[in-house]
C-alpha atoms as a PDB file:
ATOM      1  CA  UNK A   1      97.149 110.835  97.313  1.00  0.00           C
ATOM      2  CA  UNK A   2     100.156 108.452  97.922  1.00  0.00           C
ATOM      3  CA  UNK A   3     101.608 108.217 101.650  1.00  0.00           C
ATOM      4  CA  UNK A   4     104.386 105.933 103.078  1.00  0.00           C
ATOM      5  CA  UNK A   5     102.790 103.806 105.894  1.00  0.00           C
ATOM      6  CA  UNK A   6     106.136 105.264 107.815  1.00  0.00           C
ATOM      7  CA  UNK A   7     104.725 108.773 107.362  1.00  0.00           C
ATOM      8  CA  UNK A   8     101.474 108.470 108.769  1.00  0.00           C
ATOM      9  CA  UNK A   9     100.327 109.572 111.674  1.00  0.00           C
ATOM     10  CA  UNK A  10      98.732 106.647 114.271  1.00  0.00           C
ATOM     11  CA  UNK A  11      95.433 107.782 113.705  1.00  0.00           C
ATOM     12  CA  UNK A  12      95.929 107.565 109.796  1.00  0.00           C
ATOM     13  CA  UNK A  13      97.637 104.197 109.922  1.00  0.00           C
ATOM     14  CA  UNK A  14      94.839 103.048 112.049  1.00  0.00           C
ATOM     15  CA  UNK A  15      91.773 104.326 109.571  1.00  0.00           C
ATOM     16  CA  UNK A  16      93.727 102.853 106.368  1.00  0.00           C
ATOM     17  CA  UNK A  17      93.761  99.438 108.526  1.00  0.00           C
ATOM     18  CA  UNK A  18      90.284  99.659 109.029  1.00  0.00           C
ATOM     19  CA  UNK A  19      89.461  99.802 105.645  1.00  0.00           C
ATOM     20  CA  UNK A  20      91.753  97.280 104.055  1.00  0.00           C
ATOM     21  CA  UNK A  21      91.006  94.838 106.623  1.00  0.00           C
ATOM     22  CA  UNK A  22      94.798  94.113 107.316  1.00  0.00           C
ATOM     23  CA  UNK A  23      97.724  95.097 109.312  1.00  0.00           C
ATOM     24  CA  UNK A  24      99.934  97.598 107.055  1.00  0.00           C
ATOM     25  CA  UNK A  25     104.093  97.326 107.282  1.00  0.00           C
ATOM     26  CA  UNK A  26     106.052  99.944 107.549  1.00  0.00           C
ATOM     27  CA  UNK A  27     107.897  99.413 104.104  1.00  0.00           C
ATOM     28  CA  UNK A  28     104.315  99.782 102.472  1.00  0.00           C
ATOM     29  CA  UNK A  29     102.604 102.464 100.483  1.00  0.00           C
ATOM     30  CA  UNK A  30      99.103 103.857 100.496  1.00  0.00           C
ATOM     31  CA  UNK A  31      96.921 105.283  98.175  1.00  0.00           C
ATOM     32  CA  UNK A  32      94.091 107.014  98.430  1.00  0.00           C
ATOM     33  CA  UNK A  33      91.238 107.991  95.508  1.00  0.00           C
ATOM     34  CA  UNK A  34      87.651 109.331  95.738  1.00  0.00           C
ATOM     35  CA  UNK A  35      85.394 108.632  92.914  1.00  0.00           C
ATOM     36  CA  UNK A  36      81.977 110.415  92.248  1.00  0.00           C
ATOM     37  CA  UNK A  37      79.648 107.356  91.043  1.00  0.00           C
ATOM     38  CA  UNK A  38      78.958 108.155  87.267  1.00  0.00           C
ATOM     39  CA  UNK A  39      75.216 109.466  87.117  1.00  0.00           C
ATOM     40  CA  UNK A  40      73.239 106.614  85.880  1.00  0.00           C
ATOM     41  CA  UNK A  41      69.239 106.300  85.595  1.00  0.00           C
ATOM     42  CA  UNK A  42      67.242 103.337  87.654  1.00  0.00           C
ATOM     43  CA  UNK A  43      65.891 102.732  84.430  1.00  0.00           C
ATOM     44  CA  UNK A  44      69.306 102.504  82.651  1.00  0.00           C
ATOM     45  CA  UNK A  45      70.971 100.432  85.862  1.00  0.00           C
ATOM     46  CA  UNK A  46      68.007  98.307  84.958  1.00  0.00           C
ATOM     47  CA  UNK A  47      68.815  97.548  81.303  1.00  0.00           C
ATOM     48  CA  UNK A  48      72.580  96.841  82.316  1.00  0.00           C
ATOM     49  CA  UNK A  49      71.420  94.613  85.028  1.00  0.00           C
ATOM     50  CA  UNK A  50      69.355  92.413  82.377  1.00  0.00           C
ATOM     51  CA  UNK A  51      71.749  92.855  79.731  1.00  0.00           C
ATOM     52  CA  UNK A  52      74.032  90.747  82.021  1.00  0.00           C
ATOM     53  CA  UNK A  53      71.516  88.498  83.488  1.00  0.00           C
ATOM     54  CA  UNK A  54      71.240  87.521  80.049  1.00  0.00           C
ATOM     55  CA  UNK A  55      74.680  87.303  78.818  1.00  0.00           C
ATOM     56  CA  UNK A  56      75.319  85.034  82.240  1.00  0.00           C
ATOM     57  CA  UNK A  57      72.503  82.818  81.383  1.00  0.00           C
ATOM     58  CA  UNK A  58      73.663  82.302  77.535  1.00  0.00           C
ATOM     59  CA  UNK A  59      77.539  81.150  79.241  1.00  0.00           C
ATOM     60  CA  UNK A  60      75.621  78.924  81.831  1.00  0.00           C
ATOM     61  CA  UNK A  61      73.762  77.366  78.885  1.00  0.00           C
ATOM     62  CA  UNK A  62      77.329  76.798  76.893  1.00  0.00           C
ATOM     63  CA  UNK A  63      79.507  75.579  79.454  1.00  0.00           C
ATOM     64  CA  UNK A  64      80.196  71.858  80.576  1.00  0.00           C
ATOM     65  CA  UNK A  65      78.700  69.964  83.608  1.00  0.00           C
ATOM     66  CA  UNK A  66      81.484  69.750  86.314  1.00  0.00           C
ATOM     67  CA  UNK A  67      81.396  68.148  89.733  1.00  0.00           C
ATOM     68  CA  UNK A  68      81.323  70.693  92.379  1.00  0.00           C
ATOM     69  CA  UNK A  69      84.850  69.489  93.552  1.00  0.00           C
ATOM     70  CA  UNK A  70      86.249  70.668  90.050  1.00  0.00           C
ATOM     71  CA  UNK A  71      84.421  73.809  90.234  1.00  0.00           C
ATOM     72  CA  UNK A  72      85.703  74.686  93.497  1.00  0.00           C
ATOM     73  CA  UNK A  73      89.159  73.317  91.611  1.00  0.00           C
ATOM     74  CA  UNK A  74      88.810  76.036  88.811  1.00  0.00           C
ATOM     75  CA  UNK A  75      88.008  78.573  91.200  1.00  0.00           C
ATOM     76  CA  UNK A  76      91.088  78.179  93.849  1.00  0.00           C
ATOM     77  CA  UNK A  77      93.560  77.943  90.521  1.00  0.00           C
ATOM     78  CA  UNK A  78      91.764  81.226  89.028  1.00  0.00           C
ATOM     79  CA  UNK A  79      92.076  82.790  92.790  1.00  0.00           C
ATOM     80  CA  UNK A  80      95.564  81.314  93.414  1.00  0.00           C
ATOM     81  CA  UNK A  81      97.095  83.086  90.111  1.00  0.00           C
ATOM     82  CA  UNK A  82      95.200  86.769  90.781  1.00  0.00           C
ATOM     83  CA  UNK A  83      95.927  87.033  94.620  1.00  0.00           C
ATOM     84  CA  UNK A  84      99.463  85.249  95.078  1.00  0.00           C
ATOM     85  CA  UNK A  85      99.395  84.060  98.658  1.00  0.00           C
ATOM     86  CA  UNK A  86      96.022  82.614  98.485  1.00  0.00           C
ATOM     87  CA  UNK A  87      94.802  80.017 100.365  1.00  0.00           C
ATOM     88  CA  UNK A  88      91.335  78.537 100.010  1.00  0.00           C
ATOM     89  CA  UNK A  89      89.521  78.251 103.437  1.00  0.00           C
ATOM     90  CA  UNK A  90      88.649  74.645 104.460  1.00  0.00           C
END
């Protein structure tokens, strides 16, 4: 479902706030999905939980020392061009 912020009532512009955390303008658009969670096993959750554990440990083991400061660095630049308008807190 797609609605106009403009064409929603106060009540709907109020819940849609609520769950995006934010003030919506009036030039904005909404949208709206539900999504039934694919039916997955605890046993198979497991093996895809591990499956990355592992593949996360192999990168760690790969990658290159860096000083926390550069880290933070390569995480506010990867931030910065995903989310335009982002500012690191201090």
């Amino acid at each position: 479902m797609i609605r106009e912020v403009k064409d929603l009532s106060p009540d709907q512009k109020m819940a849609v706030e609520s769950l995006l955390g934010r003030s919506v303008s009036e030039q904005e658009t909404v949208s709206v999905q539900a999504f039934q969670p694919p039916a997955i096993s605890d046993q198979r959750r497991q093996q895809i939980v591990e499956g990355l554990r592992q593949y996360f440990a192999e990168v760690d083991a790969k990658r290159q020392p860096v000083s926390a400061e550069e880290a933070d660095g390569i995480i506010n630049e990867a931030m910065r061009n995903s989310r335009p308008g982002y500012r690191p807190r201090q």
